[in-house]
Protein backbone atom coordinates (compact mmCIF):
# COMPACT_ATOMS: atom_id res chain seq x y z
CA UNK A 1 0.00 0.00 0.00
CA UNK A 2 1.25 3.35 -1.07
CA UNK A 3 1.51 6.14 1.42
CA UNK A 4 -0.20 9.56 0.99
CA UNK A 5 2.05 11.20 2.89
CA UNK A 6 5.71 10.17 3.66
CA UNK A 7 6.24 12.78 5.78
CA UNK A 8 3.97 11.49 8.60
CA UNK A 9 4.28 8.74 10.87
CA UNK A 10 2.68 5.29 9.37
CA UNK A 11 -0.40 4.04 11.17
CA UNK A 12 0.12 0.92 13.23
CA UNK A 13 -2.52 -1.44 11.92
CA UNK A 14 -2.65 -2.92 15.75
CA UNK A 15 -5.43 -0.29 16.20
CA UNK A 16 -8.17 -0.10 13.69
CA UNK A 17 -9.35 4.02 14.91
CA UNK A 18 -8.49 6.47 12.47
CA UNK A 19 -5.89 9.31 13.57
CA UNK A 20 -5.54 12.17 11.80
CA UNK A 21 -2.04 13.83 11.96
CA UNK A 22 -1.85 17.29 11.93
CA UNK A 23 1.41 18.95 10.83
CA UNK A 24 2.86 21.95 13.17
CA UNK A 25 2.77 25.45 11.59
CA UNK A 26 5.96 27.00 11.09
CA UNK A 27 7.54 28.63 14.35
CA UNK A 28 7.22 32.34 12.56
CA UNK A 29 3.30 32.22 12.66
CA UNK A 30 3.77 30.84 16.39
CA UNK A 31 1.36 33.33 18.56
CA UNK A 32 2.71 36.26 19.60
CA UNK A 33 1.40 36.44 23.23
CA UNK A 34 3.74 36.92 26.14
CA UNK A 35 0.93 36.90 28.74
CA UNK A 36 0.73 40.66 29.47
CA UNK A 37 -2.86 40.91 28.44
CA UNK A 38 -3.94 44.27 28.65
CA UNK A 39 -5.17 46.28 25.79
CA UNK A 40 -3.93 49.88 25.28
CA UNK A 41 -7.03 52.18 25.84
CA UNK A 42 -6.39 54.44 22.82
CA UNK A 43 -5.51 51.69 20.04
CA UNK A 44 -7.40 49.00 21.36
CA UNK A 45 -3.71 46.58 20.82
CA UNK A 46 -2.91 44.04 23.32
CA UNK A 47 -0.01 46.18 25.18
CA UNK A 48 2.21 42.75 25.47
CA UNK A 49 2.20 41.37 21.62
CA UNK A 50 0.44 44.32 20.02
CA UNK A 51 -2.98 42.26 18.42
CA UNK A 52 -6.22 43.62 18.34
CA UNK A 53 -8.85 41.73 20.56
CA UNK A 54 -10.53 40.54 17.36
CA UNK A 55 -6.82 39.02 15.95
CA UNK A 56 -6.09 37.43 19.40
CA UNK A 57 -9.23 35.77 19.25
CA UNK A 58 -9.28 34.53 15.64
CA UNK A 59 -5.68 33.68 16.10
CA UNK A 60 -5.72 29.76 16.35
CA UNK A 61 -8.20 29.93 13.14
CA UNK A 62 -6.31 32.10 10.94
CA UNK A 63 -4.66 31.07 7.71
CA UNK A 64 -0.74 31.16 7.62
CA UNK A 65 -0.73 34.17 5.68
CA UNK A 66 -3.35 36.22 7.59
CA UNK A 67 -1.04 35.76 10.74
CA UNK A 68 2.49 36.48 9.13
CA UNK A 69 0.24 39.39 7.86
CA UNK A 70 -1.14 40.58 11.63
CA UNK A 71 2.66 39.69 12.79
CA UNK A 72 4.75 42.10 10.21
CA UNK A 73 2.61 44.77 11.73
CA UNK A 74 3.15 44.36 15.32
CA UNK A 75 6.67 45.99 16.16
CA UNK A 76 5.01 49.36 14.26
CA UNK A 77 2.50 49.14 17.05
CA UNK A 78 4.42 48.05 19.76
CA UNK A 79 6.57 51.27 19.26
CA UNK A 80 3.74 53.26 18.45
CA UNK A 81 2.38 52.72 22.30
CA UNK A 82 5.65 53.07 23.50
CA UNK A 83 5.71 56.49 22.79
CA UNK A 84 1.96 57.44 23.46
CA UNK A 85 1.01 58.78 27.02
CA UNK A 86 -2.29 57.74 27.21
């Protein structure tokens, strides 16, 4: 029998339950979050990993491209509430 994958692990035929293997994304679209979860009153970004509320929640759900997207944008932000007062 022909694999469909060679990359992934073959299934041992000991245990007839399906598993479905699930590669890792690549560590660049990793989340962003460093557990300081507070967003910034005047931009509404998370002031630990600079997301909105809306891209922290949709994070897990996003496509690769959305989040390399969401990530090129963050260290504008980040220094953008560094130097805000408010």
């Amino acid at each position: 029998m022909e694999r469909s994958d060679p990359g992934l692990p073959e299934r041992d035929p000991r245990h007839p339950a399906v598993i479905e293997y699930v590669r890792a994304e690549p560590a660049d679209v990793a989340s962003p979050c460093v557990n300081t979860c507070t967003l910034h009153p005047a931009t509404g970004w998370c002031r630990g990993c600079g997301r909105s509320a809306d891209e922290i929640a949709g994070w897990g759900s996003r496509p690769v491209a959305d989040k390399r997207a969401i990530k090129a944008r963050l260290p504008g932000r980040m220094a953008t509430m560094a130097t805000r007062n408010d």
